[in-house]
PDB file of N, CA and C in Angstrom:
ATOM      1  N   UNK A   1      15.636  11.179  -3.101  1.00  0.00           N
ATOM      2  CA  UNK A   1      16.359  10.556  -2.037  1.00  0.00           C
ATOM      3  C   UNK A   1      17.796  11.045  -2.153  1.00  0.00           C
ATOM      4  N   UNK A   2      18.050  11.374  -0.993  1.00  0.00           N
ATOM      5  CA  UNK A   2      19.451  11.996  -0.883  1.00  0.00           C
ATOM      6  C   UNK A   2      20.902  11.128   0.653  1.00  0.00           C
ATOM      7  N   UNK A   3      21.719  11.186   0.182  1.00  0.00           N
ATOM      8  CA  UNK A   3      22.374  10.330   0.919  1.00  0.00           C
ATOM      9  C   UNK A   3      23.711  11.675   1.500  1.00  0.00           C
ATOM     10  N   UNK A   4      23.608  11.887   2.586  1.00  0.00           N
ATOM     11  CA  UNK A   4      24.768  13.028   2.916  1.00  0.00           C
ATOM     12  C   UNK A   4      25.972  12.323   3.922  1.00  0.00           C
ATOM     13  N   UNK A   5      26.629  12.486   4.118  1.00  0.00           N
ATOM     14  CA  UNK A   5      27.956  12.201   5.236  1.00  0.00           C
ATOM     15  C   UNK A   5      28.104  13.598   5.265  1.00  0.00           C
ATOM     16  N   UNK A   6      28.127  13.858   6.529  1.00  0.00           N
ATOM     17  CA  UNK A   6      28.313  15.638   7.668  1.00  0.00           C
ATOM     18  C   UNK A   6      27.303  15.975   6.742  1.00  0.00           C
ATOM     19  N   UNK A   7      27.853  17.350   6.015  1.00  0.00           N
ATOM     20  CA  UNK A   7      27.016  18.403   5.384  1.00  0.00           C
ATOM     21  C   UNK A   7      27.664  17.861   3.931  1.00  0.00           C
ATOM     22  N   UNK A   8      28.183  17.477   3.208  1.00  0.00           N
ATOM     23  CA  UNK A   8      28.622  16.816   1.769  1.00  0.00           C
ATOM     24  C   UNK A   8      27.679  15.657   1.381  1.00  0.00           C
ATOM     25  N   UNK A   9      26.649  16.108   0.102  1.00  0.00           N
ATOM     26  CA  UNK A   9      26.126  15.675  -0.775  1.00  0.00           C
ATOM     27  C   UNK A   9      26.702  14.443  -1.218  1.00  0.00           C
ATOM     28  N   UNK A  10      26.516  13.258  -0.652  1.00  0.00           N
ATOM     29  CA  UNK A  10      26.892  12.196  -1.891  1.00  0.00           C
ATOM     30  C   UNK A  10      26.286  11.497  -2.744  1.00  0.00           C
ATOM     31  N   UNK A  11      25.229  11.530  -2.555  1.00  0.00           N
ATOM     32  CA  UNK A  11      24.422  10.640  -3.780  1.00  0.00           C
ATOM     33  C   UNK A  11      22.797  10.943  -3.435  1.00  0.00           C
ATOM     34  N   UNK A  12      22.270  11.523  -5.349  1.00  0.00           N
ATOM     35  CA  UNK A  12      21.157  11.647  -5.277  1.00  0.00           C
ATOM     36  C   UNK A  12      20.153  11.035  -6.093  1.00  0.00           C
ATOM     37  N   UNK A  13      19.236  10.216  -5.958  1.00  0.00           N
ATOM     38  CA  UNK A  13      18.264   9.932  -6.636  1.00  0.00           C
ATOM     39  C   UNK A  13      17.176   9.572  -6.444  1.00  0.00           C
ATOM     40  N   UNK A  14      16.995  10.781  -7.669  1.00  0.00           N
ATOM     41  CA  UNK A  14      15.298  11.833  -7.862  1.00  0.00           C
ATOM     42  C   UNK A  14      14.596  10.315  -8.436  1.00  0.00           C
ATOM     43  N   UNK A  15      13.074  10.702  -7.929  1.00  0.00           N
ATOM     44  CA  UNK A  15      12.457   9.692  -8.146  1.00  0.00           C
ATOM     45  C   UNK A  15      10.762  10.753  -8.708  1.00  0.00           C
ATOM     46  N   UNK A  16       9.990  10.025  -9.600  1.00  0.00           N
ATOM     47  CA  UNK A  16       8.560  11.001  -9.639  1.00  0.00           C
ATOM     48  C   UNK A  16       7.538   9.830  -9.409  1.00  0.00           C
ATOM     49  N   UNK A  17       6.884  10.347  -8.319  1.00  0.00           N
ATOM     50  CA  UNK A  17       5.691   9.952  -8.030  1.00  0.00           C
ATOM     51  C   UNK A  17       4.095  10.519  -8.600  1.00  0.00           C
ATOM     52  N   UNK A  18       3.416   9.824  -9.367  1.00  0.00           N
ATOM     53  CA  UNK A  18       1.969  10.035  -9.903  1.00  0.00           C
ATOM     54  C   UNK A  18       1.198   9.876  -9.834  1.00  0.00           C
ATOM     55  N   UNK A  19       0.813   8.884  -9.114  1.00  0.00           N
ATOM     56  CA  UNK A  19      -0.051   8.536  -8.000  1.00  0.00           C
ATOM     57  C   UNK A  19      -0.123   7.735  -7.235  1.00  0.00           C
ATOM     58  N   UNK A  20      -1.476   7.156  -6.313  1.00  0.00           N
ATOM     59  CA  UNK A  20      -1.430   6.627  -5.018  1.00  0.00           C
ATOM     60  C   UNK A  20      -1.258   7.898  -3.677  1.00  0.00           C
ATOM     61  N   UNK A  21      -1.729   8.727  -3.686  1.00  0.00           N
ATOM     62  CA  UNK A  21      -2.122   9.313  -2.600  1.00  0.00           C
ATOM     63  C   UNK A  21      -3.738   8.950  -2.514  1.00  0.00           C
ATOM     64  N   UNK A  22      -3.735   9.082  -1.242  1.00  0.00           N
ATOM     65  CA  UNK A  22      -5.152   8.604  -0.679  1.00  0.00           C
ATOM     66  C   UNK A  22      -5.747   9.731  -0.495  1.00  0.00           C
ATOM     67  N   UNK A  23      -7.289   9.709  -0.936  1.00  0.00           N
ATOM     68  CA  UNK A  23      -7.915  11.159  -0.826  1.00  0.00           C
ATOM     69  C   UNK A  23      -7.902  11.735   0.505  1.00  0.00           C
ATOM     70  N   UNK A  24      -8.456  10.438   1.230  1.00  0.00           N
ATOM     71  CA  UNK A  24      -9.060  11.228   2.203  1.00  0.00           C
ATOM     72  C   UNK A  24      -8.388  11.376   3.437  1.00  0.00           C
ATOM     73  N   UNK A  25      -6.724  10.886   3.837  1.00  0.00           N
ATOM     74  CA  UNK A  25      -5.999  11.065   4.772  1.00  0.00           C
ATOM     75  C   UNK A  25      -4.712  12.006   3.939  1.00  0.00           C
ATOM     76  N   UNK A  26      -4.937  12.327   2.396  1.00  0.00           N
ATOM     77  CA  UNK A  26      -3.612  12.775   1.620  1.00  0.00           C
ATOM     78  C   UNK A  26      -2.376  12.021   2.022  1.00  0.00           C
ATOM     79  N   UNK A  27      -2.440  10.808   2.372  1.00  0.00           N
ATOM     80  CA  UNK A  27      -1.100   9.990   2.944  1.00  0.00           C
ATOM     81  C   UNK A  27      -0.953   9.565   1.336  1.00  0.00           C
ATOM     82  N   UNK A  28       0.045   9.461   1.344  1.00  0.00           N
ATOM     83  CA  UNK A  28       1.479   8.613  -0.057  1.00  0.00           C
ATOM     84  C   UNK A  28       1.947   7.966   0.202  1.00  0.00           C
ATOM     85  N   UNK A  29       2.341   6.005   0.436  1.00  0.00           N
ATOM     86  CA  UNK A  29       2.597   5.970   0.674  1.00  0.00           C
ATOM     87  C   UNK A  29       3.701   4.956  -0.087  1.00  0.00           C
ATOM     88  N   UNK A  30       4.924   5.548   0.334  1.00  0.00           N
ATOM     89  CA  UNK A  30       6.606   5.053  -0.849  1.00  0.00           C
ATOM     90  C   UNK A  30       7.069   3.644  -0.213  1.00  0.00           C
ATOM     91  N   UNK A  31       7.492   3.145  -1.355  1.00  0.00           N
ATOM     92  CA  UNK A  31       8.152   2.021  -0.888  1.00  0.00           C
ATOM     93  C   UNK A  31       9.617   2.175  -2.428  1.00  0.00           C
ATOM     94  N   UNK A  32      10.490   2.055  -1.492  1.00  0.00           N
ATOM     95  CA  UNK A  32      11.808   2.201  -2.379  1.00  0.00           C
ATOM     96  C   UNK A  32      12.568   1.652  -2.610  1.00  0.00           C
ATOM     97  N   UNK A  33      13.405   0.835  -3.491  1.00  0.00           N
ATOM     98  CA  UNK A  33      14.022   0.079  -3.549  1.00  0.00           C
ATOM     99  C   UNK A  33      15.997   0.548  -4.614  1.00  0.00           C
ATOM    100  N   UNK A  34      17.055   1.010  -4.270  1.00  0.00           N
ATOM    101  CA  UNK A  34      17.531   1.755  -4.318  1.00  0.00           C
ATOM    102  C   UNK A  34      19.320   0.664  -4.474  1.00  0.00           C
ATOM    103  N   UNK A  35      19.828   1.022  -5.288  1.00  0.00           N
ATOM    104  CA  UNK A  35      21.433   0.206  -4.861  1.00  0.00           C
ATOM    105  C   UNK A  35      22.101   1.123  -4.260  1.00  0.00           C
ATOM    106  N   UNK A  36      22.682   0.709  -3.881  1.00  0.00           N
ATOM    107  CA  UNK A  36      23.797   1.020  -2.834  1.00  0.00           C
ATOM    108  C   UNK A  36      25.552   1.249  -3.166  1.00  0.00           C
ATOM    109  N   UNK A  37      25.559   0.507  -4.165  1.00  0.00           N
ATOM    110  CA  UNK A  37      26.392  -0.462  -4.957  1.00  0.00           C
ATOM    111  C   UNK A  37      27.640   1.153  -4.434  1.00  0.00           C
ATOM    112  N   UNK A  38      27.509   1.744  -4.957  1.00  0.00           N
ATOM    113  CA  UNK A  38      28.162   3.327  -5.221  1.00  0.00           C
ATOM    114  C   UNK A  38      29.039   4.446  -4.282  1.00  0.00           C
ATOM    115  N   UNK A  39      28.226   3.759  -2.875  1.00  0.00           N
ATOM    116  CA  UNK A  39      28.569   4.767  -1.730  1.00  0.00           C
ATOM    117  C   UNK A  39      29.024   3.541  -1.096  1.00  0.00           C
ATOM    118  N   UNK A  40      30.547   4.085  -0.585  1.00  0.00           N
ATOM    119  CA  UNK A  40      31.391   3.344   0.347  1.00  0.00           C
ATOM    120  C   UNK A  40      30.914   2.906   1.425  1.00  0.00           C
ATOM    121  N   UNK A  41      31.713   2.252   2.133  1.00  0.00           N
ATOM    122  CA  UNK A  41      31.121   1.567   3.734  1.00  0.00           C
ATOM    123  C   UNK A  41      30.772   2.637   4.819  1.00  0.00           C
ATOM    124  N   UNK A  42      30.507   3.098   5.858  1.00  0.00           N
ATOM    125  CA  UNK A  42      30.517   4.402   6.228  1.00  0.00           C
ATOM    126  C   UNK A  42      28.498   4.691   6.877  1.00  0.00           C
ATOM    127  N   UNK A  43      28.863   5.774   7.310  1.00  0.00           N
ATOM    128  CA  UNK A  43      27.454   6.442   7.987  1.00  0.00           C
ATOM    129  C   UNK A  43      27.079   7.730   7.235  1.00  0.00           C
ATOM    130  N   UNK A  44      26.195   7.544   6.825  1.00  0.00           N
ATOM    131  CA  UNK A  44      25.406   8.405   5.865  1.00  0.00           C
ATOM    132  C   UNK A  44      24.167   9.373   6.845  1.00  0.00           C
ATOM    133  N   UNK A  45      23.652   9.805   6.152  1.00  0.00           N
ATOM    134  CA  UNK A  45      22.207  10.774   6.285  1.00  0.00           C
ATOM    135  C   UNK A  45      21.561  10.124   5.152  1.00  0.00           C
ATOM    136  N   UNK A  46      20.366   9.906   5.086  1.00  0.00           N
ATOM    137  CA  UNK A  46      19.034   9.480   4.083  1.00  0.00           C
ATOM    138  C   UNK A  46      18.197  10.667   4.328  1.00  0.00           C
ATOM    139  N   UNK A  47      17.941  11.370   3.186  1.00  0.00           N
ATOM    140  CA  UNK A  47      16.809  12.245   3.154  1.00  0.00           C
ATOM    141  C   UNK A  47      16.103  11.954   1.953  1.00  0.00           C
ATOM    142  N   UNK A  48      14.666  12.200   2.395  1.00  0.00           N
ATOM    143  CA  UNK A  48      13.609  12.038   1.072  1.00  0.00           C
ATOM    144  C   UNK A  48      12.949  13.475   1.323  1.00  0.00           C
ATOM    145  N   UNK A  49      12.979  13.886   0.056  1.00  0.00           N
ATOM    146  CA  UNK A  49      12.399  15.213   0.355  1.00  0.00           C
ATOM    147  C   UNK A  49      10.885  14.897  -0.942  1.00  0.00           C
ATOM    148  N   UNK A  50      10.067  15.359   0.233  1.00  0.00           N
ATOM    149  CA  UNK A  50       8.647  15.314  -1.438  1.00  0.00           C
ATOM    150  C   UNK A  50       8.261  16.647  -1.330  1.00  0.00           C
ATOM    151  N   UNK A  51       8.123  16.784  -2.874  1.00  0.00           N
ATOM    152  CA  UNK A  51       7.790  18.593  -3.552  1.00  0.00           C
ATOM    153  C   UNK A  51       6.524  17.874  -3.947  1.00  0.00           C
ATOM    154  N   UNK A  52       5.242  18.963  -3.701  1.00  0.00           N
ATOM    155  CA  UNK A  52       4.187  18.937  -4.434  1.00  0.00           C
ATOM    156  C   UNK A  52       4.443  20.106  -5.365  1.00  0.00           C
ATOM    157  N   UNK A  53       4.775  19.735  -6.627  1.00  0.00           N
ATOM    158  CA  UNK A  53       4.699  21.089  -7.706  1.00  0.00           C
ATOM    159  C   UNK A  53       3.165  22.301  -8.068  1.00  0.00           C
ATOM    160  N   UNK A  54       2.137  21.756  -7.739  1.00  0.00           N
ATOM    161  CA  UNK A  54       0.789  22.359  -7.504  1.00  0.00           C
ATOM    162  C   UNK A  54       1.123  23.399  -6.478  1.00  0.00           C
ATOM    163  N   UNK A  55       1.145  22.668  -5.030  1.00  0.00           N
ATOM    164  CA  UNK A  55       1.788  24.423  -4.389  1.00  0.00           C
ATOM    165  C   UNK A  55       2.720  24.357  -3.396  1.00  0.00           C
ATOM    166  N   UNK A  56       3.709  24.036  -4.473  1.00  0.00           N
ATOM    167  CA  UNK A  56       5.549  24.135  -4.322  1.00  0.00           C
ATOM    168  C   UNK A  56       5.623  23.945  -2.714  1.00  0.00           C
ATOM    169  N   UNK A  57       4.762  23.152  -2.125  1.00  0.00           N
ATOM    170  CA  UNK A  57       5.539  22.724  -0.715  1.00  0.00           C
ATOM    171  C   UNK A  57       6.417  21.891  -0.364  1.00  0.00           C
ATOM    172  N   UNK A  58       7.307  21.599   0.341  1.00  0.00           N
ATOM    173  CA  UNK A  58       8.400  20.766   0.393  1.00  0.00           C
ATOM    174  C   UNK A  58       7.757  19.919   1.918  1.00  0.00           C
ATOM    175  N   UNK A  59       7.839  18.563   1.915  1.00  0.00           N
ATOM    176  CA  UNK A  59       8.123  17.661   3.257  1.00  0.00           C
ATOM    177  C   UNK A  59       9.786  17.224   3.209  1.00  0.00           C
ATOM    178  N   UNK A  60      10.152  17.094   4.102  1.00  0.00           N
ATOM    179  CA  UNK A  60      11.425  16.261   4.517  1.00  0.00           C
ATOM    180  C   UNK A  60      11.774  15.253   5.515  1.00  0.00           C
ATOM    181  N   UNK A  61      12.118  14.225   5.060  1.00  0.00           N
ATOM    182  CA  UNK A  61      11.825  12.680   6.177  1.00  0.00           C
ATOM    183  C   UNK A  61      13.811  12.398   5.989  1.00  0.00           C
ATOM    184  N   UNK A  62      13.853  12.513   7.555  1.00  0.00           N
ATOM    185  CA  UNK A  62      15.801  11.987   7.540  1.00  0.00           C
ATOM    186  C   UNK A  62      16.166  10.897   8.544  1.00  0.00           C
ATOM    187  N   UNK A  63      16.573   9.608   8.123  1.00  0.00           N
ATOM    188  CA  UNK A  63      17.479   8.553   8.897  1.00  0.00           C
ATOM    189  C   UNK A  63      18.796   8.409   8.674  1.00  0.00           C
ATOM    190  N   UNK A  64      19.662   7.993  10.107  1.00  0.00           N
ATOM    191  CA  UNK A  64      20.744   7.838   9.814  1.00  0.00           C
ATOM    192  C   UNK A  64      20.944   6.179   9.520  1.00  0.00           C
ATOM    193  N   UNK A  65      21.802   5.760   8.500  1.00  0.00           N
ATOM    194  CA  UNK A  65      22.060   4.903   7.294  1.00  0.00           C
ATOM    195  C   UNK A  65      23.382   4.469   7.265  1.00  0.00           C
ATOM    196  N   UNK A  66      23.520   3.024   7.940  1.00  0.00           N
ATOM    197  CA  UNK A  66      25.116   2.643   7.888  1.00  0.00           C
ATOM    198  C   UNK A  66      25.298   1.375   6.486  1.00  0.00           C
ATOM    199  N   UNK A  67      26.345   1.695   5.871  1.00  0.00           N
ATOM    200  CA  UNK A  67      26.707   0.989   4.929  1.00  0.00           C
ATOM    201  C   UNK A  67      27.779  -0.091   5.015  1.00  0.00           C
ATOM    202  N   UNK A  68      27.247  -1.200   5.243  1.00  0.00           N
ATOM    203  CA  UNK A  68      28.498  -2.548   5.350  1.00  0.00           C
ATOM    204  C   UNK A  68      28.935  -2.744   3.990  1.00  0.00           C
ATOM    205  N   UNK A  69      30.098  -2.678   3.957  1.00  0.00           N
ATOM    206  CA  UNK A  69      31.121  -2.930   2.751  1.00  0.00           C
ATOM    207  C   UNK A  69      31.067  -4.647   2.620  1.00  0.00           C
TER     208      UNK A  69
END
């Protein structure tokens, strides 16, 4: 999980998933629970990016994310 304002990186955290994919739709499905505590008040980008390391494909899921101080 990645948190951006414009194109600047502000906060990342990697998470590993091991199981709970479902065979037979390959759906995963995340539930996250994450502080906030860190990144100022402001409008962010949320990206979750999932790598399957077996064959190095990347998904990418992005919302925009407002932070009340």
């Amino acid at each position: 999980m990645t948190f951006f304002r414009g194109a600047e990186r502000i906060l990342d955290l990697p998470f590993t998933v091991t199981e709970g994919m479902d065979p037979k739709s390959k759906a995963l499905p995340l539930k996250l629970s994450v502080s906030l505590e860190s990144l100022q008040g402001g409008e962010y980008v949320c990206q979750i990016t999932v790598i399957d390391p077996a064959t190095k494909k990347a998904a990418f899921w992005q919302a925009p994310v407002k932070v009340v101080p």
